[in-house]
Protein backbone atom coordinates (compact mmCIF):
# COMPACT_ATOMS: atom_id res chain seq x y z
CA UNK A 1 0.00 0.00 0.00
CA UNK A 2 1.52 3.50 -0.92
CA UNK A 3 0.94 6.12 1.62
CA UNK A 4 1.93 10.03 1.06
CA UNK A 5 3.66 10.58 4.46
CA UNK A 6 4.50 14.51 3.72
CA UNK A 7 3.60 16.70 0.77
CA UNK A 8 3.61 19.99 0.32
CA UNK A 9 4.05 22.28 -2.37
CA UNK A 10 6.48 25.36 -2.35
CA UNK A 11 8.12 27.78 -4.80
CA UNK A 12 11.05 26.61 -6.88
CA UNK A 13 12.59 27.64 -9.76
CA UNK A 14 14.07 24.99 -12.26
CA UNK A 15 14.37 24.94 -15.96
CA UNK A 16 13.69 21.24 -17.39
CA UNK A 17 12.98 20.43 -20.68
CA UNK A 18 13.75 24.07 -21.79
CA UNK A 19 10.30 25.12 -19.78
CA UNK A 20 10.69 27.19 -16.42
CA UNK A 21 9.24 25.29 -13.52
CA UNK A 22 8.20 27.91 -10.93
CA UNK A 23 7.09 25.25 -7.87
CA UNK A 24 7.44 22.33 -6.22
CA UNK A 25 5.74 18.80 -5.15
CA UNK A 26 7.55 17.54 -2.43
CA UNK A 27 6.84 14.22 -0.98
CA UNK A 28 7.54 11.48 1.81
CA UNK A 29 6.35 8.31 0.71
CA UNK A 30 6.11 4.86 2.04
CA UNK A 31 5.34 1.66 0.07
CA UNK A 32 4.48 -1.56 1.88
CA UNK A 33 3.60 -5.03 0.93
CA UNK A 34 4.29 -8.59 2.11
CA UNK A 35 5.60 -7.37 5.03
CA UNK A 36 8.29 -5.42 3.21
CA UNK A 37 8.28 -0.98 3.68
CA UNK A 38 10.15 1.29 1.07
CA UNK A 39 10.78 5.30 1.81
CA UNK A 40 11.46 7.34 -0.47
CA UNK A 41 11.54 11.22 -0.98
CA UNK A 42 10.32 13.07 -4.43
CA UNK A 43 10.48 16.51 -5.98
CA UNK A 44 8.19 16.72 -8.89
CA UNK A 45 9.08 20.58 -10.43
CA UNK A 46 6.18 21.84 -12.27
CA UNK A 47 5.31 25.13 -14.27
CA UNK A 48 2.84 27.17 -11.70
CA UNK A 49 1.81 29.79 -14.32
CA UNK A 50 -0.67 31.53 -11.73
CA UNK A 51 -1.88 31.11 -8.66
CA UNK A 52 -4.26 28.56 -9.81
CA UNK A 53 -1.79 26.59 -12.07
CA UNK A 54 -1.36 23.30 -10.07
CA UNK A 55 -1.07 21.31 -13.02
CA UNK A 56 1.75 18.52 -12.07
CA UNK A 57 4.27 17.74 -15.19
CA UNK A 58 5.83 14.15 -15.21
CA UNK A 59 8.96 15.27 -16.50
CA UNK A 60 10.93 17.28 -14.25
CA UNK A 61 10.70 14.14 -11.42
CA UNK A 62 13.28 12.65 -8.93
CA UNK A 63 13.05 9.94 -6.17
CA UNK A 64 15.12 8.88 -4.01
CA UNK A 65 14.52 5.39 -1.90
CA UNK A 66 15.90 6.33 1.64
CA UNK A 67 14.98 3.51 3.43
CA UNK A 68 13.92 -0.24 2.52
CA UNK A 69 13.69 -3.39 4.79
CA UNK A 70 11.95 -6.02 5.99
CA UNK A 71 9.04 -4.65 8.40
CA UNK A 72 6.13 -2.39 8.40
CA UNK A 73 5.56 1.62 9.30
CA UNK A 74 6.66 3.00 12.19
CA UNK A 75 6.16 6.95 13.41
CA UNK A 76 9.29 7.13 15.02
CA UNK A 77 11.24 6.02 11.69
CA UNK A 78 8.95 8.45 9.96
CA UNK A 79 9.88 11.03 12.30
CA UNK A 80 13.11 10.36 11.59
CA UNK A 81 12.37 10.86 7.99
CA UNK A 82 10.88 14.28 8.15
CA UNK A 83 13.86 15.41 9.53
CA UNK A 84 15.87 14.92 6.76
CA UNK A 85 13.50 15.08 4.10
CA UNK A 86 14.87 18.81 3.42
CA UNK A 87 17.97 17.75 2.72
CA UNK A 88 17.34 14.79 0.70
CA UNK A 89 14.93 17.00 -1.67
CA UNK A 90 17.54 19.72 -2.17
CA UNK A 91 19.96 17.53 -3.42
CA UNK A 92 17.28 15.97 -5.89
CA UNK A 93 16.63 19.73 -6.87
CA UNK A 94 20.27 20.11 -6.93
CA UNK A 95 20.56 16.94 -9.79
CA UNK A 96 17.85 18.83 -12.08
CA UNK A 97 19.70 22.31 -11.26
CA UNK A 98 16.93 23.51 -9.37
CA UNK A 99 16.22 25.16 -6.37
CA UNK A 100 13.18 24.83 -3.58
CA UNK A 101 12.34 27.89 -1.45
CA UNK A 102 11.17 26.73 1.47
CA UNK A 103 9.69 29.50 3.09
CA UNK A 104 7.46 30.38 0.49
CA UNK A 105 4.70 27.03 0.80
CA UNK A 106 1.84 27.76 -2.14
CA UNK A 107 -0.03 24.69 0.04
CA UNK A 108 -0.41 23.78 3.59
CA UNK A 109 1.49 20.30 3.90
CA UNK A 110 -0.36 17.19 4.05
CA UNK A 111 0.34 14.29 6.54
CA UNK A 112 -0.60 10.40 6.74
């Protein structure tokens, strides 16, 4: 079962594709089945034309498995998680030559 731990979208700036990518996705997700669990953080950079532009491209997407192992979910891992989860995403951003600002959110996060 995939779960969305943390997302949240912010401003970002990022040119992919030759299109400028003025936001965000950012995401903590876990992936469990048959008693395996996989972590991994995202950064999906999309266009954000206006305020209202949420329109998620598929191209301008990294992940990055942080954690995999035998076991199920646990809040204290995912705790854990969220405290590097910064870090992790800014060097995805780094690989596409972007960068997230994370004190401008466009979205309140979302937690599991």
């Amino acid at each position: 079962m995939v779960t969305d731990i943390f997302e949240q979208y912010f401003k970002a700036d990022c040119v992919f594709n030759e299109v400028k990518r003025r936001a965000a996705a950012v995401k903590l997700t876990s992936d469990s089945e048959a008693g395996s669990i996989r972590y991994t953080v995202s950064v999906n950079f999309f266009p954000h034309a206006d305020d209202e532009d949420y329109a998620i491209s598929c191209d301008a997407y990294a992940e990055k498995e942080i954690f995999s192992a035998k076991g199920r979910r646990s809040k204290k891992r995912e705790a854990a998680f969220l405290d590097i989860l910064r870090e992790e995403a800014n060097a995805l951003a780094n690989e596409m030559d972007g960068a997230i600002f994370w004190d401008e959110p466009l979205i309140e996060a979302r937690r599991a």
